[in-house]
Protein backbone atom coordinates (compact mmCIF):
# COMPACT_ATOMS: atom_id res chain seq x y z
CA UNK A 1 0.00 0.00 0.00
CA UNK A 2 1.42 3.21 -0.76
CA UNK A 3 2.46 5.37 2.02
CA UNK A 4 0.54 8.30 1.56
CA UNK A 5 -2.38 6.48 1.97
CA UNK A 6 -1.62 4.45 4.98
CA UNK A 7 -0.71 8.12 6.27
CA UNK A 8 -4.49 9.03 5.33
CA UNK A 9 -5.90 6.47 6.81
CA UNK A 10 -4.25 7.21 9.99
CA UNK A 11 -4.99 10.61 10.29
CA UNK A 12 -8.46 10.40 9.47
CA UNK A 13 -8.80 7.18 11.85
CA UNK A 14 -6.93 9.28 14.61
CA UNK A 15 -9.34 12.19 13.74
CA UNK A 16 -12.81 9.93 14.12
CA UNK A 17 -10.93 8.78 17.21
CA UNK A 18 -10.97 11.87 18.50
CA UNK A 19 -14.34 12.72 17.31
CA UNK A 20 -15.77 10.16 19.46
CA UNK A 21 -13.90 10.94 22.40
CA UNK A 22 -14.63 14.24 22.88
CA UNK A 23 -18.63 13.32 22.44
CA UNK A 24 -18.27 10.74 24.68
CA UNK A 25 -16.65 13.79 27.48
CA UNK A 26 -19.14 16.28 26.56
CA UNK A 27 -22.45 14.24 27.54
CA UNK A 28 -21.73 15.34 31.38
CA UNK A 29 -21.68 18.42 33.42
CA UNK A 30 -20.39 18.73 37.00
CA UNK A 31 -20.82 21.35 39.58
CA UNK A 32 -20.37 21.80 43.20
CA UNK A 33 -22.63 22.25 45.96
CA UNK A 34 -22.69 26.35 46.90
CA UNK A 35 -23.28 24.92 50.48
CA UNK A 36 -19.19 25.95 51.85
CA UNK A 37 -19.10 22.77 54.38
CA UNK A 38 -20.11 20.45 52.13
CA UNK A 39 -17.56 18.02 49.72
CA UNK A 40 -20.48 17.39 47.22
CA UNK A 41 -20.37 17.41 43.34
CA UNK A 42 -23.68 17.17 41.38
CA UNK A 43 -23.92 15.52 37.40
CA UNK A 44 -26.64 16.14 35.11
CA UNK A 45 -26.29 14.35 31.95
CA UNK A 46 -26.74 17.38 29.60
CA UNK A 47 -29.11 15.49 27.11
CA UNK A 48 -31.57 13.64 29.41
CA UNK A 49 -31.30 16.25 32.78
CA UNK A 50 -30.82 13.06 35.09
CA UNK A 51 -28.93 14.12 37.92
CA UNK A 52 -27.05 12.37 40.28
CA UNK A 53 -24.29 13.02 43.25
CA UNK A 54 -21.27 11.79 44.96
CA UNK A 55 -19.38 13.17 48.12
CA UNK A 56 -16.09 12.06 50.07
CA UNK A 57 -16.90 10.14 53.14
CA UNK A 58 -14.51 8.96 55.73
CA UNK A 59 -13.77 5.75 56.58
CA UNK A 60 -11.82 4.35 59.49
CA UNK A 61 -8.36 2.37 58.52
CA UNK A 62 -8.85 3.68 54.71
CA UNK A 63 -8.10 6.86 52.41
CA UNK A 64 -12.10 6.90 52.76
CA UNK A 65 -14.51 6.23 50.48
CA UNK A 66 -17.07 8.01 47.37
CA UNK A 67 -20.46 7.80 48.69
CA UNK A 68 -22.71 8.26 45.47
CA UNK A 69 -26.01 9.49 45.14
CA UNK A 70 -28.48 7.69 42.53
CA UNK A 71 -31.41 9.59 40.93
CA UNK A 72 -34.52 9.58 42.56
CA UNK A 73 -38.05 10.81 42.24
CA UNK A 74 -38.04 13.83 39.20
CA UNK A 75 -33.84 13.59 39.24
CA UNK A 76 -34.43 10.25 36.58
CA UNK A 77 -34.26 10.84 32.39
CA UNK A 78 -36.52 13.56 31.53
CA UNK A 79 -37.93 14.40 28.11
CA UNK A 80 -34.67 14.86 25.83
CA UNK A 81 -33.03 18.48 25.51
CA UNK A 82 -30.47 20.51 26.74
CA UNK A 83 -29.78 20.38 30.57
CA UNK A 84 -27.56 22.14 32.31
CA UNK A 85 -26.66 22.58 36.34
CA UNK A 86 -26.60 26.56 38.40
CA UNK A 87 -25.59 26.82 41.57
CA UNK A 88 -26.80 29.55 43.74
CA UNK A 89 -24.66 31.55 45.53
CA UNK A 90 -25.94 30.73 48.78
CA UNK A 91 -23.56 29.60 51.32
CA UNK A 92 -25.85 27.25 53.32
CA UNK A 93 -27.54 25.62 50.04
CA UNK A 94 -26.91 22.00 49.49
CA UNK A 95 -28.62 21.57 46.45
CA UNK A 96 -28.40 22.89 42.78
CA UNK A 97 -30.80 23.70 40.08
CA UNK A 98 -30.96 21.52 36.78
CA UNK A 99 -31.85 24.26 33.72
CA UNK A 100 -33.52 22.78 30.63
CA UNK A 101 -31.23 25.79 28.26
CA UNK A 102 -34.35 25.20 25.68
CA UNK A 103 -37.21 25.61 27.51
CA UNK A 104 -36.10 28.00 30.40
CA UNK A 105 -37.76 25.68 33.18
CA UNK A 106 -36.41 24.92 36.50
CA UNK A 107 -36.12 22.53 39.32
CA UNK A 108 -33.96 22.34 42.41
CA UNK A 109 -32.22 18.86 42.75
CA UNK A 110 -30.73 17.84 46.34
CA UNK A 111 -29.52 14.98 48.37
CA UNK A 112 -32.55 13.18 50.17
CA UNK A 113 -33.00 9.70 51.86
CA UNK A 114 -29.63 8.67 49.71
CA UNK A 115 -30.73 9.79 46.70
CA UNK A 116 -31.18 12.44 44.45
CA UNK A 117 -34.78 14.13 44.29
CA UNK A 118 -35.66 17.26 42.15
CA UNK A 119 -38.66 18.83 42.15
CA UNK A 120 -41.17 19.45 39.61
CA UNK A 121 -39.82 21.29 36.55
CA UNK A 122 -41.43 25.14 36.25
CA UNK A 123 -40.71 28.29 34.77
């Protein structure tokens, strides 16, 4: 095979590589609770709006553990758009709000009974 083509092939291999990786990062977003005692980071994934959390928790005899949050009741898949997660700026506030970027509506997602709850979307 001639080497300008094997060249081509790599490249444009490497490229589609790449392609795919970077879609692959960009389905998640990540922020921290405002609240300033508090070691938790929310997800949403950006397409669905399900939201989920993990913390550091200690335990005895170990470098500790991640305790993780599933998604509960209204922090599950919602109808498909573009979700994104605003913290407030309140000190004391150990939740976040998941923003659907298309439709403007809101809910406030928080830790509750080790899980995730949001309540109902509104604008």
């Amino acid at each position: 095979m001639h080497k300008s083509l094997l060249r081509t092939g790599f490249i444009v291999g490497f490229c589609a590589l790449g392609a795919v990786s970077a879609l692959a990062v960009a389905n998640f977003e990540f922020m921290a609770a405002p609240q300033t005692d508090l070691n938790r980071v929310y997800r949403v994934d950006k397409s669905t709006g399900e939201v989920a959390a993990c913390q550091y928790g200690l335990k005895e005899g170990t470098l500790g553990v991640t305790l993780c949050y599933p998604p509960g009741e209204g922090a599950t898949a919602q109808s498909p758009s573009e979700y994104a997660l605003v913290s407030s700026r309140h000190e004391r506030e150990a939740g976040v709000f998941r923003v659907d970027l298309r439709t403007g509506a809101m809910s406030i997602c928080y830790v509750l009974s080790e899980m995730v709850v949001c309540t109902p979307q509104s604008k």
